[in-house]
N, C-alpha and C. Protein backbone atom coordinates (compact mmCIF):
# COMPACT_ATOMS: atom_id res chain seq x y z
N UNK A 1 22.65 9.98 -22.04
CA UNK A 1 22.84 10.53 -20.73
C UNK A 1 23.94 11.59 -20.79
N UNK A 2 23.51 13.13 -20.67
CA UNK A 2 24.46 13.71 -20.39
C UNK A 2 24.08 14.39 -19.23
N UNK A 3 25.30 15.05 -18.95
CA UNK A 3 25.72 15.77 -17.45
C UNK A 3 25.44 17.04 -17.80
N UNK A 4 25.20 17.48 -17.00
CA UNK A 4 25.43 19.24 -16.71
C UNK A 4 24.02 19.95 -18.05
N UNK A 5 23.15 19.12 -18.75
CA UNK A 5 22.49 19.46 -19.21
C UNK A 5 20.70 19.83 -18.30
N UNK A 6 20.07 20.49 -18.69
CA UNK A 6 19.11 20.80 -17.75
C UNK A 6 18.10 20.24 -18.40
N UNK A 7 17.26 19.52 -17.66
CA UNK A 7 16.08 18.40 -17.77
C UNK A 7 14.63 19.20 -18.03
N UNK A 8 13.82 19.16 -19.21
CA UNK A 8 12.77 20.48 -19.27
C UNK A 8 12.01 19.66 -18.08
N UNK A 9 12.26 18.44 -17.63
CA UNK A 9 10.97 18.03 -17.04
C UNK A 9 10.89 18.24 -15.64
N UNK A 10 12.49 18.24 -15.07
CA UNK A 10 12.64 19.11 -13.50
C UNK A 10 12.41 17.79 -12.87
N UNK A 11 12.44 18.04 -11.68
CA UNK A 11 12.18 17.34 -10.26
C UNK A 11 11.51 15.72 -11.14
N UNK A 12 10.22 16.06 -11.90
CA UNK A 12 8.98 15.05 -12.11
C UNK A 12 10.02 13.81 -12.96
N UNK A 13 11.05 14.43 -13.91
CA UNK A 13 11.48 13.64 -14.85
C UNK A 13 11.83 11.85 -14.36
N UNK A 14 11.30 11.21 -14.89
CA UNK A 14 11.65 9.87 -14.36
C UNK A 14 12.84 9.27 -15.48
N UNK A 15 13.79 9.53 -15.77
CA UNK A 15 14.91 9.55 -16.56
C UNK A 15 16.49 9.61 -16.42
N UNK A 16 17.49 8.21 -16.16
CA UNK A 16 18.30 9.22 -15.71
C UNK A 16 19.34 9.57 -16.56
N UNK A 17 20.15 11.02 -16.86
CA UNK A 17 20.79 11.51 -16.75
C UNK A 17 22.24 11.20 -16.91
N UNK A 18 23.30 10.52 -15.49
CA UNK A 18 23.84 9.91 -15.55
C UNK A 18 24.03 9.11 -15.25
N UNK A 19 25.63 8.29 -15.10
CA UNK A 19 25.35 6.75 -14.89
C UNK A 19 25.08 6.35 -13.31
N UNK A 20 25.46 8.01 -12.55
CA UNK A 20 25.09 7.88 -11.20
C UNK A 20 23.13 7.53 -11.12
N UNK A 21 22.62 8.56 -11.42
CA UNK A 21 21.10 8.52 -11.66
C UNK A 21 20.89 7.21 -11.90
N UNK A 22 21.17 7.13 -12.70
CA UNK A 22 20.73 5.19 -13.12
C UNK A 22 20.73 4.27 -12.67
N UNK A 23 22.03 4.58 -11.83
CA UNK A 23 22.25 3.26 -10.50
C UNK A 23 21.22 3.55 -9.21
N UNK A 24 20.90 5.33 -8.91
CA UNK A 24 19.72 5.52 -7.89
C UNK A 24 18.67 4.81 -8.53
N UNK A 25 18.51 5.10 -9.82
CA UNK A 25 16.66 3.77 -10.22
C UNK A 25 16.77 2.70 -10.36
N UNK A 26 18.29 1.71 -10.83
CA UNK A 26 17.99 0.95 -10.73
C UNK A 26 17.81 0.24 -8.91
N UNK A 27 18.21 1.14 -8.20
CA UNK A 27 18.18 0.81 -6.91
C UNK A 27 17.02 0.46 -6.03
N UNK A 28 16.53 2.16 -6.65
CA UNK A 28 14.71 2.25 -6.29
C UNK A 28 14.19 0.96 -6.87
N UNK A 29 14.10 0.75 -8.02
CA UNK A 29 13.25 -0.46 -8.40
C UNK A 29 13.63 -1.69 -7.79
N UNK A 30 15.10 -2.05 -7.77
CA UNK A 30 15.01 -3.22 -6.85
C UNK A 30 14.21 -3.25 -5.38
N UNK A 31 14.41 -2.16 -4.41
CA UNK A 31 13.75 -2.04 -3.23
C UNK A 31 12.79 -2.21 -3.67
N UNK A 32 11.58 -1.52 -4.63
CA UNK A 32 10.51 -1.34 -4.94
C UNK A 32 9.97 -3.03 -4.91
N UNK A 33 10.74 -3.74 -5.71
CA UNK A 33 10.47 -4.81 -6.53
C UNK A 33 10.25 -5.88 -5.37
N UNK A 34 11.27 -5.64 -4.02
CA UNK A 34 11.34 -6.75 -2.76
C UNK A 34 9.82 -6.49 -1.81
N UNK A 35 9.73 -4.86 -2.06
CA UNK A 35 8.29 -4.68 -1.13
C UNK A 35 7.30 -4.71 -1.46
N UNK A 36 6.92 -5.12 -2.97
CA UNK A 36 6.14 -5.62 -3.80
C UNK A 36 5.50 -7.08 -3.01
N UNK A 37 6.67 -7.70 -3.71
CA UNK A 37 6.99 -9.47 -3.44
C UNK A 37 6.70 -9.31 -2.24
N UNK A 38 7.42 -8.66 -1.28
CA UNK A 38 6.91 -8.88 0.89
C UNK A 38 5.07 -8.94 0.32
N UNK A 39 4.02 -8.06 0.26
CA UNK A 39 3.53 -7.65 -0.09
C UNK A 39 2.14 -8.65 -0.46
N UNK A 40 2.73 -9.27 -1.76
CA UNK A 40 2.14 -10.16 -2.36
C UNK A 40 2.41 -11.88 -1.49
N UNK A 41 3.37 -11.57 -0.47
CA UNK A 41 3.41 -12.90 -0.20
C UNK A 41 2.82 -12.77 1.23
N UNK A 42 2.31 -11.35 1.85
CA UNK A 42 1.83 -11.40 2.96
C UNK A 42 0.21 -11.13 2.32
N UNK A 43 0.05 -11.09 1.73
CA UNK A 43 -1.71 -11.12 0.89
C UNK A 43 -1.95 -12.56 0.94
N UNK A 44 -1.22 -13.13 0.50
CA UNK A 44 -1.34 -14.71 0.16
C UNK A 44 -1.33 -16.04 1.30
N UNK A 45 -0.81 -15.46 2.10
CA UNK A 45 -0.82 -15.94 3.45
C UNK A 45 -2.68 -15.21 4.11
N UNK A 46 -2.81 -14.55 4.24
CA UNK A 46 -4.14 -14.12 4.15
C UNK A 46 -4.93 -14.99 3.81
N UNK A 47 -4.98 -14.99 2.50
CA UNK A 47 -6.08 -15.77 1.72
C UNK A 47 -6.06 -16.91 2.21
N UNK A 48 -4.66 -17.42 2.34
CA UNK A 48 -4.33 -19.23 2.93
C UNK A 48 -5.38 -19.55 4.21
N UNK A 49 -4.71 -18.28 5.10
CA UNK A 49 -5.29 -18.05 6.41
C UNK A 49 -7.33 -18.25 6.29
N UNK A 50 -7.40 -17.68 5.35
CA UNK A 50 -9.11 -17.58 5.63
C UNK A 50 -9.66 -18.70 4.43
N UNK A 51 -9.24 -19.06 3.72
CA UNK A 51 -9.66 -20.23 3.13
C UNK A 51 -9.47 -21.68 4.27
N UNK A 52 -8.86 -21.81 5.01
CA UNK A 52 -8.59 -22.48 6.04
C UNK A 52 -9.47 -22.73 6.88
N UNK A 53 -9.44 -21.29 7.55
CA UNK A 53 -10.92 -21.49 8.54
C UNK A 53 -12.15 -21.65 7.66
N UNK A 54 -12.48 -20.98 6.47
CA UNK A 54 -13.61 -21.32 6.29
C UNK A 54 -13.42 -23.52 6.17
N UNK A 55 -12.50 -23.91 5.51
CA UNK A 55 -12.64 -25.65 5.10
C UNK A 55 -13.43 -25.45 6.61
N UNK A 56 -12.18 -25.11 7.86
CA UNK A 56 -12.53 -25.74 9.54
C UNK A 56 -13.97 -25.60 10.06
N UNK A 57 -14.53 -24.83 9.28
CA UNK A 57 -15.56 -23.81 9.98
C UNK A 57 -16.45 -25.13 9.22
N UNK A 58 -16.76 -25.21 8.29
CA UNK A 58 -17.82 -26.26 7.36
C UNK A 58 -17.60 -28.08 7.73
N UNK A 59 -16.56 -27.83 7.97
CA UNK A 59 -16.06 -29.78 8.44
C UNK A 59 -16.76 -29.98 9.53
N UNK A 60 -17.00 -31.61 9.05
CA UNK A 60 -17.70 -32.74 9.91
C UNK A 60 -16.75 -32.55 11.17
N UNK A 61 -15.82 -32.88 10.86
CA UNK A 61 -14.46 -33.00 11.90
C UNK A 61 -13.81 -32.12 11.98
N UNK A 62 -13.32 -30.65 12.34
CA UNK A 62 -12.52 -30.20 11.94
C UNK A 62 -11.21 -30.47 12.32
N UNK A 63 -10.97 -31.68 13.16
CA UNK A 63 -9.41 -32.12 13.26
C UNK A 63 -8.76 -32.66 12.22
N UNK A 64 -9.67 -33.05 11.64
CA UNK A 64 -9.05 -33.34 10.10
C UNK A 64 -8.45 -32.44 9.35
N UNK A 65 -9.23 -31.32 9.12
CA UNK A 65 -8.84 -30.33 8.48
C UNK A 65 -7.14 -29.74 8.80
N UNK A 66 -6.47 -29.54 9.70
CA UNK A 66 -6.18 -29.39 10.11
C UNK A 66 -4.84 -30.54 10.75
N UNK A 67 -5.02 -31.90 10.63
CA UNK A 67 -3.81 -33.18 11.05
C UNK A 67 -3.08 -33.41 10.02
């Protein structure tokens, strides 16, 4: 990582530079990493959600399903 050197790759470069730069990606990736996880855990609730109704939807009883 040096300073004041010019990057051939410009704007696109995903690399950082200095130890400031580094702390902006590792930053980005943490955010990245939480709205991922939100993400994957609101998909999954989904699936919960409609595997559910279908058990309710097919049951003899569906209070069972469901107590």
């Amino acid at each position: 990582m040096s300073k004041g050197v010019s990057c051939p790759y410009g704007e696109s470069c995903t690399e950082a530079h200095c130890e400031e730069e580094l702390e902006e990606w590792k930053e980005y990736f943490k955010q990245w990493r939480v709205k991922v996880q939100n993400e994957m855990d609101r998909w999954d609730d989904c699936q919960f959600a409609e595997k559910l109704m279908e058990k309710w939807m097919s049951a003899e009883d569906p209070e069972t399903v469901v107590s």
